[in-house]
C-alpha atoms as a PDB file:
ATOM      1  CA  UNK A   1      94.364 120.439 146.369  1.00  0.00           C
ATOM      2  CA  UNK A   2      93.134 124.019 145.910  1.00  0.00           C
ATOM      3  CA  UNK A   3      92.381 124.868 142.362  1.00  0.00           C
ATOM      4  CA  UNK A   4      94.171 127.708 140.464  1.00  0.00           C
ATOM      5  CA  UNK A   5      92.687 131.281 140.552  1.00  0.00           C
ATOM      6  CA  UNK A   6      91.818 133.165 137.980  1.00  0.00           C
ATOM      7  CA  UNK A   7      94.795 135.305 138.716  1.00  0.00           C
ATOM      8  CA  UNK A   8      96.527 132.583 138.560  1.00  0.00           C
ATOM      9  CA  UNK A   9      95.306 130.982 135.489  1.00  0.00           C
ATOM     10  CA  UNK A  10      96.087 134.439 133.636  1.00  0.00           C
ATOM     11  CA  UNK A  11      99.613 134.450 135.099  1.00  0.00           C
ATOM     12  CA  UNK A  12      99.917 130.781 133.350  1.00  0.00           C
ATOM     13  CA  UNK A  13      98.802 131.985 130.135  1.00  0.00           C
ATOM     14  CA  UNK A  14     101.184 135.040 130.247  1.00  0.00           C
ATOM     15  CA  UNK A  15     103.911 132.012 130.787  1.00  0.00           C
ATOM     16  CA  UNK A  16     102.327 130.120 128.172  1.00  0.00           C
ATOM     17  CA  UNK A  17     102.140 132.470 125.669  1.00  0.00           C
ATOM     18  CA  UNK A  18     105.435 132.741 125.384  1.00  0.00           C
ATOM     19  CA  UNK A  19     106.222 129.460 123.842  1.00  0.00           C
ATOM     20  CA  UNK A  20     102.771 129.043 121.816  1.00  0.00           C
ATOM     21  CA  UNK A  21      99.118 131.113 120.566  1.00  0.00           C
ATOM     22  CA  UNK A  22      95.725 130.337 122.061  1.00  0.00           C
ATOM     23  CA  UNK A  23      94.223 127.557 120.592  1.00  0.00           C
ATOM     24  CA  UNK A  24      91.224 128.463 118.220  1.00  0.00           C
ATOM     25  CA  UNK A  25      87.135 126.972 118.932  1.00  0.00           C
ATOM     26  CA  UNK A  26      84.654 126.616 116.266  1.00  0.00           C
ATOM     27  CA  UNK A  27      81.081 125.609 115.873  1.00  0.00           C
ATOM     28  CA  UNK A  28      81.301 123.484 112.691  1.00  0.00           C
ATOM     29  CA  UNK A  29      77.944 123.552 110.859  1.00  0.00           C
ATOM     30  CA  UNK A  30      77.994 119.325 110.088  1.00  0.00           C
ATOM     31  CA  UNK A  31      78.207 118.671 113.512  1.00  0.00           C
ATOM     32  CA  UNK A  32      75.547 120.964 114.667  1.00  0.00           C
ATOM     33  CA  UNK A  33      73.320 119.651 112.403  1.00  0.00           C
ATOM     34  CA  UNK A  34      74.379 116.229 113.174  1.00  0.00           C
ATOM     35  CA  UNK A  35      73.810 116.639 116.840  1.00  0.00           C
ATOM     36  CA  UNK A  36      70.638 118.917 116.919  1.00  0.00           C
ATOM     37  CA  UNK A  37      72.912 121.484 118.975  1.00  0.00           C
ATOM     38  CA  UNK A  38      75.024 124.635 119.010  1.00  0.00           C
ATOM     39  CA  UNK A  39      78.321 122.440 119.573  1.00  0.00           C
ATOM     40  CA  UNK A  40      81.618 124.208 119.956  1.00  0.00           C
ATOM     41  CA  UNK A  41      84.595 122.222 119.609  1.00  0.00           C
ATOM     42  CA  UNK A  42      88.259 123.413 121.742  1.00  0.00           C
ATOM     43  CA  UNK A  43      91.089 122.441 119.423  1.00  0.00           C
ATOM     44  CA  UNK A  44      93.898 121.332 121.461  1.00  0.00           C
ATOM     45  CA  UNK A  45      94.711 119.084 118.858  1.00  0.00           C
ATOM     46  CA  UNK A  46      96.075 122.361 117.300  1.00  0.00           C
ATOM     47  CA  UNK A  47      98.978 123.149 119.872  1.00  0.00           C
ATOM     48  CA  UNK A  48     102.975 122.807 119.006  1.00  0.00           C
ATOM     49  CA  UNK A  49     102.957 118.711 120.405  1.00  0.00           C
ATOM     50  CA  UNK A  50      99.141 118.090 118.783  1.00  0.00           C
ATOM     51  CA  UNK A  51      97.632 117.576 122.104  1.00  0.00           C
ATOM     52  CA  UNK A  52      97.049 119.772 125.413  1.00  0.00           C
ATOM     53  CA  UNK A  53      99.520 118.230 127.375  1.00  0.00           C
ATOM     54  CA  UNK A  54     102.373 121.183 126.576  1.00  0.00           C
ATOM     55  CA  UNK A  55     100.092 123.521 128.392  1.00  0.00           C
ATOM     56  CA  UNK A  56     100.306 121.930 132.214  1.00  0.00           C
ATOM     57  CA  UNK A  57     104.575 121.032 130.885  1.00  0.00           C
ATOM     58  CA  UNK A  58     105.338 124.372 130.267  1.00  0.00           C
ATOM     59  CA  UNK A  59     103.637 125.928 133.262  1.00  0.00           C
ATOM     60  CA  UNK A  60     105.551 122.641 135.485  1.00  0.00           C
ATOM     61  CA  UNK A  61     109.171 123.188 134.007  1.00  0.00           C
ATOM     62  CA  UNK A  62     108.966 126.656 134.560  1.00  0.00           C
ATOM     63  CA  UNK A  63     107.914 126.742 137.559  1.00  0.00           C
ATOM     64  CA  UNK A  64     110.697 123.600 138.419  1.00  0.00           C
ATOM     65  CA  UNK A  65     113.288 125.751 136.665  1.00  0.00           C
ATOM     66  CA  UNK A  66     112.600 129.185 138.982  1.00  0.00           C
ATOM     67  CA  UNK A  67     112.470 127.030 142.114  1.00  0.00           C
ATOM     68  CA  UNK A  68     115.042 123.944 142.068  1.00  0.00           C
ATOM     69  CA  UNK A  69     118.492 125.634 141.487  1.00  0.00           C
ATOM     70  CA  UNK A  70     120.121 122.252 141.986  1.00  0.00           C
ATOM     71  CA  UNK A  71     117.671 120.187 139.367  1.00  0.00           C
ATOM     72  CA  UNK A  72     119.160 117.760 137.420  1.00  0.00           C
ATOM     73  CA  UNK A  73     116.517 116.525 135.203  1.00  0.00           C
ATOM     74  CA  UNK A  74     112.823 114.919 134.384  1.00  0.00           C
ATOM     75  CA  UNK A  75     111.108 111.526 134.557  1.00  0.00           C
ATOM     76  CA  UNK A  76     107.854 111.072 133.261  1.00  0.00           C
ATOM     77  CA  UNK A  77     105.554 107.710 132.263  1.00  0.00           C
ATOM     78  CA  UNK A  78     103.325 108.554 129.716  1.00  0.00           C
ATOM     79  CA  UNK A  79     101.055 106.475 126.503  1.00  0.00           C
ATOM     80  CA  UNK A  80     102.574 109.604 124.658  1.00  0.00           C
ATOM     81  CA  UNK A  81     100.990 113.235 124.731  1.00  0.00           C
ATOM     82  CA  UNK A  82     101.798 113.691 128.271  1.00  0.00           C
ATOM     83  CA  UNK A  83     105.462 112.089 127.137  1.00  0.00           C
ATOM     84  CA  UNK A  84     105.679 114.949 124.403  1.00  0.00           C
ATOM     85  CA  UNK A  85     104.847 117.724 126.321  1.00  0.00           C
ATOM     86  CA  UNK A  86     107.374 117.516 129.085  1.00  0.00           C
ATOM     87  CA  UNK A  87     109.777 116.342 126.477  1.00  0.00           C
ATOM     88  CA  UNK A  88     109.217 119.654 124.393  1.00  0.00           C
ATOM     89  CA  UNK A  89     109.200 121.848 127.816  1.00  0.00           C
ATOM     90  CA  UNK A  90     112.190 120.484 128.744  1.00  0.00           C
ATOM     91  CA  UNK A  91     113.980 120.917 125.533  1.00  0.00           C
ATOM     92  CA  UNK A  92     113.383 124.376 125.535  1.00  0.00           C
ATOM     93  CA  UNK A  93     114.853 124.997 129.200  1.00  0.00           C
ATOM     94  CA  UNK A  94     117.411 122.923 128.468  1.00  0.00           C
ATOM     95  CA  UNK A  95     116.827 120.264 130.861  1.00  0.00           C
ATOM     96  CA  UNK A  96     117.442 116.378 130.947  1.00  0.00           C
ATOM     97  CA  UNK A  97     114.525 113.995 130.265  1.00  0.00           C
ATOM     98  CA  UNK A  98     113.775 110.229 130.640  1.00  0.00           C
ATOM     99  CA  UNK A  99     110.395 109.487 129.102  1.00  0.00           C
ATOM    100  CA  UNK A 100     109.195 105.797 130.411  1.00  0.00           C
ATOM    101  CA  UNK A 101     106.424 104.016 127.944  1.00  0.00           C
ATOM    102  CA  UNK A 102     104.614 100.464 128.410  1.00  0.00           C
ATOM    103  CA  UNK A 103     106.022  97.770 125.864  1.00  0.00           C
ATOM    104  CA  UNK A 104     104.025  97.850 122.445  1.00  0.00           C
ATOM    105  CA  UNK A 105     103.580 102.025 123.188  1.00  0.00           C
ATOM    106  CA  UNK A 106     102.749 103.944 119.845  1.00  0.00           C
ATOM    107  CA  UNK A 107     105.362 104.025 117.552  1.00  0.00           C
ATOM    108  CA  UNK A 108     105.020 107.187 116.043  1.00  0.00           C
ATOM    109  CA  UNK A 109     104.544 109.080 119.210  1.00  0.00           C
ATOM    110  CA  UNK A 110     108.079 107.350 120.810  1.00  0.00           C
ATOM    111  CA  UNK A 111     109.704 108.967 117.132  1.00  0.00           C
ATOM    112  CA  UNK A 112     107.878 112.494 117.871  1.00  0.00           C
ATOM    113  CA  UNK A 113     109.372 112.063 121.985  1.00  0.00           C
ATOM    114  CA  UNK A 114     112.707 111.134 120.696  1.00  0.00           C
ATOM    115  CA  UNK A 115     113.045 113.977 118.676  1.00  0.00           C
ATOM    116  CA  UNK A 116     112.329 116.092 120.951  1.00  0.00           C
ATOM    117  CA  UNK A 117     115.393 115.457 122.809  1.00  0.00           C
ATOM    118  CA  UNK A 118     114.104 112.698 125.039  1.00  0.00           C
ATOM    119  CA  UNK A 119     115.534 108.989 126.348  1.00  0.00           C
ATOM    120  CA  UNK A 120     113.201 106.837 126.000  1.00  0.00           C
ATOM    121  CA  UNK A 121     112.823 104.082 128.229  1.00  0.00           C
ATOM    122  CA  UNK A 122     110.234 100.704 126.923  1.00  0.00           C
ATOM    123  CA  UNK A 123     109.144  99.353 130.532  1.00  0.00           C
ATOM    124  CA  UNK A 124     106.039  97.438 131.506  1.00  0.00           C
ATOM    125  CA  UNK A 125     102.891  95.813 130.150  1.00  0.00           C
ATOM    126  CA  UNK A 126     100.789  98.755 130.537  1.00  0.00           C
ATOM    127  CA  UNK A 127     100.863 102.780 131.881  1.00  0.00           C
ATOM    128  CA  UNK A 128     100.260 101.331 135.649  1.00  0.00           C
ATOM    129  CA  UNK A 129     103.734  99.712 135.515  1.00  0.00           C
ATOM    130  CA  UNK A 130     105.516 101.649 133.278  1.00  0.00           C
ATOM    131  CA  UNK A 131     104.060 104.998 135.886  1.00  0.00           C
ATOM    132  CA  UNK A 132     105.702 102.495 138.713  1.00  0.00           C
ATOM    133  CA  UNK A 133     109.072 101.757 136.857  1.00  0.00           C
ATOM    134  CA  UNK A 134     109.500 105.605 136.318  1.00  0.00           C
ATOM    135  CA  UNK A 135     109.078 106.835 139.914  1.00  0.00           C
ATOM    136  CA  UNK A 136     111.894 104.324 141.158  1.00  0.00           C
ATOM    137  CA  UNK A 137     113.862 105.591 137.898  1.00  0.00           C
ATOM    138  CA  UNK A 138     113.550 109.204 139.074  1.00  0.00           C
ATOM    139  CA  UNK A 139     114.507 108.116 142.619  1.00  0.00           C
ATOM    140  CA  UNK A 140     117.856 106.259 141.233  1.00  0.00           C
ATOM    141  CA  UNK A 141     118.946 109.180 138.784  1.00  0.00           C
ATOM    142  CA  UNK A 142     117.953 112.083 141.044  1.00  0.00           C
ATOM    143  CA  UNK A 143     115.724 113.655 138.667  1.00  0.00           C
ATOM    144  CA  UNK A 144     112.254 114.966 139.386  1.00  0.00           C
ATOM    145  CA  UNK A 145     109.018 112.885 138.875  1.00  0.00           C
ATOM    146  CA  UNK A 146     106.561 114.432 136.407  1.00  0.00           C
ATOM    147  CA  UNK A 147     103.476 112.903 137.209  1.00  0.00           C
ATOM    148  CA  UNK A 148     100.725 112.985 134.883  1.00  0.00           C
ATOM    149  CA  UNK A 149      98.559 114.774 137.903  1.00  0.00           C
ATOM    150  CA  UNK A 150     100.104 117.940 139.672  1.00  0.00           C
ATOM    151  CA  UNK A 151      98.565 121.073 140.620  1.00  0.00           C
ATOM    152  CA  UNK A 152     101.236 122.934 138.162  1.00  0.00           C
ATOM    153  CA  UNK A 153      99.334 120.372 135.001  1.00  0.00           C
ATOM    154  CA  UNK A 154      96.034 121.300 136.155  1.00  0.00           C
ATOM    155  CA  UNK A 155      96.859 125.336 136.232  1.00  0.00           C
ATOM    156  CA  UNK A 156      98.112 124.626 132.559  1.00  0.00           C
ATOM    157  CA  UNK A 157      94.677 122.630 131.339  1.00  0.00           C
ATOM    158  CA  UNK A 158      92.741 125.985 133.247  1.00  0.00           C
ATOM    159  CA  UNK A 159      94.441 128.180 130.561  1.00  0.00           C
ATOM    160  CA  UNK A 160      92.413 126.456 127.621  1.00  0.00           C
ATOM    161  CA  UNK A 161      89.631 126.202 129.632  1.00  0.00           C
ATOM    162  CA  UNK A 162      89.481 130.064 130.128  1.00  0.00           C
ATOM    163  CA  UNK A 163      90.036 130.243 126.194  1.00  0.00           C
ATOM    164  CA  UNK A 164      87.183 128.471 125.904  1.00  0.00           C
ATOM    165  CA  UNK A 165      84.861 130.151 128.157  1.00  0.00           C
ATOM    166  CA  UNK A 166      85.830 133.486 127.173  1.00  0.00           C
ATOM    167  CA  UNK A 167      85.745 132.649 123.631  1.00  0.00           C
ATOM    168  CA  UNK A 168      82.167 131.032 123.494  1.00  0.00           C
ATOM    169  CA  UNK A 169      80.267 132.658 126.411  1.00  0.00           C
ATOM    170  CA  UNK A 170      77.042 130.736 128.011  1.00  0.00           C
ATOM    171  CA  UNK A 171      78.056 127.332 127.262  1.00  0.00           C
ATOM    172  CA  UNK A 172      75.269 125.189 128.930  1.00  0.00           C
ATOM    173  CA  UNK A 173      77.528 121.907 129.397  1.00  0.00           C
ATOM    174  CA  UNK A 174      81.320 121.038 128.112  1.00  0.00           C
ATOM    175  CA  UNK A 175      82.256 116.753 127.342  1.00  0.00           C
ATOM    176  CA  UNK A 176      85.823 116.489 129.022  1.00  0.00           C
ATOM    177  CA  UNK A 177      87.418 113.161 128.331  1.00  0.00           C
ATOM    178  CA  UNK A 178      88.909 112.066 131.610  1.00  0.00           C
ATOM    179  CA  UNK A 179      92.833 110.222 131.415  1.00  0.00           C
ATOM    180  CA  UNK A 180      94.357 111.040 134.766  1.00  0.00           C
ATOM    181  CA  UNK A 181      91.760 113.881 135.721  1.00  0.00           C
ATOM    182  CA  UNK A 182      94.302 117.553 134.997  1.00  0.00           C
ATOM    183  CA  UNK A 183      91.894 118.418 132.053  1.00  0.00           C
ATOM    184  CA  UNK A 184      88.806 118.379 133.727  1.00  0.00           C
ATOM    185  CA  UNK A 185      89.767 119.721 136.685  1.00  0.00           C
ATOM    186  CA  UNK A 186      91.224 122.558 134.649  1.00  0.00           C
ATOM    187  CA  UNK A 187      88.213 123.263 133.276  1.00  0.00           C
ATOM    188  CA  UNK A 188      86.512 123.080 136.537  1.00  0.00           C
ATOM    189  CA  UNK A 189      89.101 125.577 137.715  1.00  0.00           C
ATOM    190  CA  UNK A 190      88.485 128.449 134.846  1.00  0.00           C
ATOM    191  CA  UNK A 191      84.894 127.545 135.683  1.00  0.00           C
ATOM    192  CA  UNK A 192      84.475 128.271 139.089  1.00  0.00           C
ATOM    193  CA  UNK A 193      87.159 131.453 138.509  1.00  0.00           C
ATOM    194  CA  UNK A 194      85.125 132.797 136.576  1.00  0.00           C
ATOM    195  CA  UNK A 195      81.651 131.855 138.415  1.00  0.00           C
ATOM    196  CA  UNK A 196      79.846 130.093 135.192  1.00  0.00           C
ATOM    197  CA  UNK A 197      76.990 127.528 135.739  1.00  0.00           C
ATOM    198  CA  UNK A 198      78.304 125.721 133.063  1.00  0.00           C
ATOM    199  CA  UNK A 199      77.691 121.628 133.731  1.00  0.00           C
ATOM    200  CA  UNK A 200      80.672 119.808 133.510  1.00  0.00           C
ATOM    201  CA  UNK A 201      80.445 116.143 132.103  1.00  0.00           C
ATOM    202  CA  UNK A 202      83.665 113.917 132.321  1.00  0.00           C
ATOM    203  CA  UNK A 203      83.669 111.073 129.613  1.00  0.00           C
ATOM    204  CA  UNK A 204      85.792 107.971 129.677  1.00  0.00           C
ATOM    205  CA  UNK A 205      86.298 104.646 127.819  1.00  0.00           C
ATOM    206  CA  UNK A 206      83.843 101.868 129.282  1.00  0.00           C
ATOM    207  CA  UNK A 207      86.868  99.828 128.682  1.00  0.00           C
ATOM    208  CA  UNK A 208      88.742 101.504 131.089  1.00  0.00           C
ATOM    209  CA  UNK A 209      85.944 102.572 133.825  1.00  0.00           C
ATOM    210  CA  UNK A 210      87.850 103.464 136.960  1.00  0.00           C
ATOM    211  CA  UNK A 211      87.018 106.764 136.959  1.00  0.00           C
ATOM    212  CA  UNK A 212      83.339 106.494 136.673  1.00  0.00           C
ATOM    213  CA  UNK A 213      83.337 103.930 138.780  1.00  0.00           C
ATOM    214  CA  UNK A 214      85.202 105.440 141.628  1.00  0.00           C
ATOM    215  CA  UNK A 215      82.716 108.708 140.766  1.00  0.00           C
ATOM    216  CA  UNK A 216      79.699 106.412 141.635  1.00  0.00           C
ATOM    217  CA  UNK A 217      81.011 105.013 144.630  1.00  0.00           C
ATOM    218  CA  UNK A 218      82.584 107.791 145.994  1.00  0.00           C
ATOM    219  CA  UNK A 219      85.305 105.973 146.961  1.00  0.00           C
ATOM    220  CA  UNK A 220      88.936 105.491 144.437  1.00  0.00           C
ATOM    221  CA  UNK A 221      88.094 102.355 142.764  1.00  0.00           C
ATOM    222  CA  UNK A 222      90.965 100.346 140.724  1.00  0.00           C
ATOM    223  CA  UNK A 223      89.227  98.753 137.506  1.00  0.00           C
ATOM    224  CA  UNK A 224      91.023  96.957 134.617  1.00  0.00           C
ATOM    225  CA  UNK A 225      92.358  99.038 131.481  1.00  0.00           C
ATOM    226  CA  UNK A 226      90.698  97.579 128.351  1.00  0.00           C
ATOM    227  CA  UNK A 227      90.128  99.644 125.623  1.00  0.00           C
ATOM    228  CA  UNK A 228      91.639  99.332 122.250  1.00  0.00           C
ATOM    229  CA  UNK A 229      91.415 102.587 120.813  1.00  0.00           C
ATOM    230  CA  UNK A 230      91.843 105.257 123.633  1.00  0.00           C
ATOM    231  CA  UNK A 231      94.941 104.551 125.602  1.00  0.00           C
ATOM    232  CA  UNK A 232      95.111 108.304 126.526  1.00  0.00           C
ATOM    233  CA  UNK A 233      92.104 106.823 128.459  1.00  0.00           C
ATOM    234  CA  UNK A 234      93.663 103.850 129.452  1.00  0.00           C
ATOM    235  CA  UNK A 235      93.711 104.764 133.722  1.00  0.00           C
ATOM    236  CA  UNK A 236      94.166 101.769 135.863  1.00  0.00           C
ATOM    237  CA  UNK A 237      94.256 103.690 139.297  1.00  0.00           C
ATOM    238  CA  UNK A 238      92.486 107.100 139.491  1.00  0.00           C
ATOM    239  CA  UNK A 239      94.071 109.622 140.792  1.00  0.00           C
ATOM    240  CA  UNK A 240      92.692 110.388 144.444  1.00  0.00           C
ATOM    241  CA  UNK A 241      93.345 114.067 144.494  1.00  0.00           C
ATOM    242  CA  UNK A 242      91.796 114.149 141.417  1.00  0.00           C
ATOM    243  CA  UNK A 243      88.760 112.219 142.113  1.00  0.00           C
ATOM    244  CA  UNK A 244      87.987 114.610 144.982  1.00  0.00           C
ATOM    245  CA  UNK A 245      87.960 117.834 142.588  1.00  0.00           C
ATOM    246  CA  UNK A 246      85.642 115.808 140.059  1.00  0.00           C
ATOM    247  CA  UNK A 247      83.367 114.920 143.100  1.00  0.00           C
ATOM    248  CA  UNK A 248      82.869 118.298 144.277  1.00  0.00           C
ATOM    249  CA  UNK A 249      82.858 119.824 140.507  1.00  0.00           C
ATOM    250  CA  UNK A 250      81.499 117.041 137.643  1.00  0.00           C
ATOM    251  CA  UNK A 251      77.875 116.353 137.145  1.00  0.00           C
ATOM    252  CA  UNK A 252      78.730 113.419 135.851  1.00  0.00           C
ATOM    253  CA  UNK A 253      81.002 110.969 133.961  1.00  0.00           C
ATOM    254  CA  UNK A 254      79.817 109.171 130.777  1.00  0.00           C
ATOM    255  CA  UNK A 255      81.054 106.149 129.529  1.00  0.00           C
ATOM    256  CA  UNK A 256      81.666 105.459 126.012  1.00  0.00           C
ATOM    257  CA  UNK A 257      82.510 102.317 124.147  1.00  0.00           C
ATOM    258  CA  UNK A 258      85.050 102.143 121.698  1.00  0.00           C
ATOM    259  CA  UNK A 259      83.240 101.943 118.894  1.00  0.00           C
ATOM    260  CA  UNK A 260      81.314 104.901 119.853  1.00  0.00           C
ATOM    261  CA  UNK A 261      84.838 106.459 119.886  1.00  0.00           C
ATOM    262  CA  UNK A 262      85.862 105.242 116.610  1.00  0.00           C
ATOM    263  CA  UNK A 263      82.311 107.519 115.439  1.00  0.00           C
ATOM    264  CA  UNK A 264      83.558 109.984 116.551  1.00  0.00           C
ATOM    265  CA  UNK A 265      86.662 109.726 115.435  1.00  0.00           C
ATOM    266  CA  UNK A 266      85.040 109.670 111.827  1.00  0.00           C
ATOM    267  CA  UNK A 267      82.399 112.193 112.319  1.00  0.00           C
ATOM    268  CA  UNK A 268      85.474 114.659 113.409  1.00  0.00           C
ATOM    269  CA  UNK A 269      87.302 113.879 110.148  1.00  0.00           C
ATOM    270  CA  UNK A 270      84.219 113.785 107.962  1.00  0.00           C
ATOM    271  CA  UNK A 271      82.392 117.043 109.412  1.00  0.00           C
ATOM    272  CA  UNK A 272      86.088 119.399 110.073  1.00  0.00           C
ATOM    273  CA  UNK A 273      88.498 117.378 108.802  1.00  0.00           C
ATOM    274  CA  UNK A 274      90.486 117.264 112.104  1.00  0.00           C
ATOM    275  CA  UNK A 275      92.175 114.366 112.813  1.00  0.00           C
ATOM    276  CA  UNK A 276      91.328 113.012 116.854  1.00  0.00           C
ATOM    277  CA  UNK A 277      93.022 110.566 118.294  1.00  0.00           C
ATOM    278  CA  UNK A 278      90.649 107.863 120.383  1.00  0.00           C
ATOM    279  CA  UNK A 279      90.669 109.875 123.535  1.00  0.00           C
ATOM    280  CA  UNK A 280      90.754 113.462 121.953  1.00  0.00           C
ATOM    281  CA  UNK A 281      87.093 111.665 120.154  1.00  0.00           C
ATOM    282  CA  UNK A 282      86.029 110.461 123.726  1.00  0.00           C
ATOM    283  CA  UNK A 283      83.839 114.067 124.427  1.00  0.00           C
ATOM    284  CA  UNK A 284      82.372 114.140 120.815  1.00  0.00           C
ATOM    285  CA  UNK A 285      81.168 110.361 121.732  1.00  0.00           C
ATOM    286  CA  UNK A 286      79.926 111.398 125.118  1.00  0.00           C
ATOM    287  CA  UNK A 287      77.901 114.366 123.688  1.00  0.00           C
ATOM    288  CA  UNK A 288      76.375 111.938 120.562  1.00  0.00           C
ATOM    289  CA  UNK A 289      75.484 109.500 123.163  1.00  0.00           C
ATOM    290  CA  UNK A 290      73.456 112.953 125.050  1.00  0.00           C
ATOM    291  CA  UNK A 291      72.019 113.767 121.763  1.00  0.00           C
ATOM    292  CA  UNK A 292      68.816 113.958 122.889  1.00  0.00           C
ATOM    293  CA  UNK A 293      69.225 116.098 126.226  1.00  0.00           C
ATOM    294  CA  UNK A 294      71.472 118.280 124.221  1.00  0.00           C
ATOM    295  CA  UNK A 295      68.938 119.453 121.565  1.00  0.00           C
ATOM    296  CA  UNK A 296      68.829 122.902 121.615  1.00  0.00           C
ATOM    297  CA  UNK A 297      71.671 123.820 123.799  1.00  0.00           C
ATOM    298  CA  UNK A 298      75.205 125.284 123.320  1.00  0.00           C
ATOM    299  CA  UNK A 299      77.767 122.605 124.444  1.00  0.00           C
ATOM    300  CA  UNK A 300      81.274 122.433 124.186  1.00  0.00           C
ATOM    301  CA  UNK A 301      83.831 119.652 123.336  1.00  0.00           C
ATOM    302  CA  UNK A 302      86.958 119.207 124.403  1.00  0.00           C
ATOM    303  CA  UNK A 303      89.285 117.633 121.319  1.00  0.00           C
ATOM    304  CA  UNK A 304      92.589 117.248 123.380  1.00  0.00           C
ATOM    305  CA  UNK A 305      94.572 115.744 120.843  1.00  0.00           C
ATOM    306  CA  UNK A 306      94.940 114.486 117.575  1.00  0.00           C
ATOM    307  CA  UNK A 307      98.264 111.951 117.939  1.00  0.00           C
ATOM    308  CA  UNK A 308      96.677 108.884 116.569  1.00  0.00           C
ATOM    309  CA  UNK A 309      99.053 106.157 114.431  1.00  0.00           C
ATOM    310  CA  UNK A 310      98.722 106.342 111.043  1.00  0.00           C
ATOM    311  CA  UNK A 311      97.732 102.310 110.472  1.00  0.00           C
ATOM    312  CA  UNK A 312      94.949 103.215 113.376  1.00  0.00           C
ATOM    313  CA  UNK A 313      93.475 105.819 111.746  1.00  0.00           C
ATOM    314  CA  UNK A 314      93.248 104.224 108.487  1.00  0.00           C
ATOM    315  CA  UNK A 315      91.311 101.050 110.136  1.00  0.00           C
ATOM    316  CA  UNK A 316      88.794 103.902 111.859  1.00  0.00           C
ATOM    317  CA  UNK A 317      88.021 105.300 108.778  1.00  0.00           C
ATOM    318  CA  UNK A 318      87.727 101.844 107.024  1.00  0.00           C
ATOM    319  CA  UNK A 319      84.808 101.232 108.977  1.00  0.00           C
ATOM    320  CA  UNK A 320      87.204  98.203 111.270  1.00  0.00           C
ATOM    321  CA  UNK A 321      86.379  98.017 114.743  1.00  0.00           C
ATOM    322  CA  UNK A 322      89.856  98.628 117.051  1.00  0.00           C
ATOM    323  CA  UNK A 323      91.730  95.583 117.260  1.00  0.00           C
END
């Protein structure tokens, strides 16, 4: 897969824009002093569905709109934000959706997907199966697959990433948490369009480690999906057109555990008072873990979302570990 332009990326936002403003990025004094660095912090938790997923939605839908005159609606598996954003994009163009989730899914993002105008289907034990279930759905139905990776997702994702690097020039290294891989090869994309030297450093859940893994080896590795706390994390199978952009673009991947996440998660809320979900926290952890190498530097964080449950939160902040 090529990766978007910087023509390209600006065309998106001009699409984009339409529907919702740039998202802001501030350097929050508490953290910096926390951290020992100049850390800037990309709020996607700050966009119309409270995650960055409506970006790559709105820049797929449109795009599915202007070139399938016969399209009769959308399937998409999702643990939620990627769930809301098509949901919300297809709401506004006024097309069908079936949104598949894994039994026990969160319950207040399947209310915030419902009223967006989705059905909701409950399918599988986790987002491997429930990803499975929704491809033969979309095959039955006649409606379009929205996969969670697509070169349309990762041309949305580029559009904060140019935000970013525009906004807060020089950046010596950005903390990408790492689901399905559209984020950080977004931000890969603006990178390279732009020609930065910026580091890029992916960051997933050691509970779910298939990305780093499979980064390691070189090779797509399957690993178990374990975390508690990050199920926008939770990848089974990487994504092998992802995996080759992060080989040829990511320094490196760091792995967190959830309890660093849940840190995070706190250090967010106590420091900005922004609300992260467990894999929004992710590239806070990953940066905290880097404390050291970071001294002195300007880094940025990516906070992609801040759709955590209620009862979750509340246990985070309690000082629980993530049951």
């Amino acid at each position: 897969m090529t990766l978007p332009s910087l023509k390209q990326i600006r065309e998106a936002q001009d699409v984009l824009y339409r529907y919702m403003p740039p998202t802001p990025q501030y350097s929050w004094p508490l953290i910096n002093q926390r951290s020992g660095a100049e850390v800037w912090i990309k709020h996607e938790n700050h966009t119309p569905v409270g995650a960055f997923k409506i970006r790559g939605a709105l820049i797929y839908t449109e795009w599915l709109r202007r070139s399938q005159s016969n399209l009769k609606g959308v399937v998409a598996a999702t643990r939620g934000n990627h769930g809301q954003g098509v949901a919300m994009a297809a709401r506004i163009h006024g097309i069908s959706c079936v949104i598949v989730v894994p039994h026990g899914n969160s319950a207040e993002k399947n209310r915030a997907m419902i009223a967006q105008g989705a059905e909701l289907v409950e399918h599988g034990q986790d987002f491997q199966e429930s990803l499975e279930f929704a491809r033969t759905l979309s095959t039955k139905r006649e409606f379009v697959m929205v996969d969670s990776f697509h070169e349309r997702l990762v041309m949305g994702t580029a559009t904060y990433a140019l935000e970013f690097f525009q906004s807060v020039p020089a950046l010596d290294r950005v903390y990408v948490p790492i689901g399905l891989g559209s984020s950080v090869c977004g931000v890969s994309a603006a990178r390279n369009a732009l020609g930065l030297a910026t580091e890029i450093i992916g960051v997933v859940a050691s509970g779910s480690p298939s990305y780093s893994l499979s980064f390691a080896q070189h090779r797509v590795v399957d690993a178990p999906s374990r975390t508690a706390i990050a199920d926008g994390l939770a990848c089974r199978t990487p994504n092998a057109l992802a995996m080759e952009i992060i080989w040829q673009n990511v320094s490196r991947i760091v792995e967190v555990s959830d309890v660093e996440i849940a840190c995070a998660m706190c250090v967010l809320f106590k420091d900005t008072h922004n609300v992260a979900e467990g894999a929004a926290a992710a590239a806070l952890a990953g940066a905290m873990q880097e404390q050291e190498a970071n001294r002195g530097k300007r880094i940025g964080v990516v906070l992609t979302g801040g759709n955590v449950d209620a009862d979750v939160f509340a246990r985070v902040l309690s000082g629980e570990k993530a049951q």
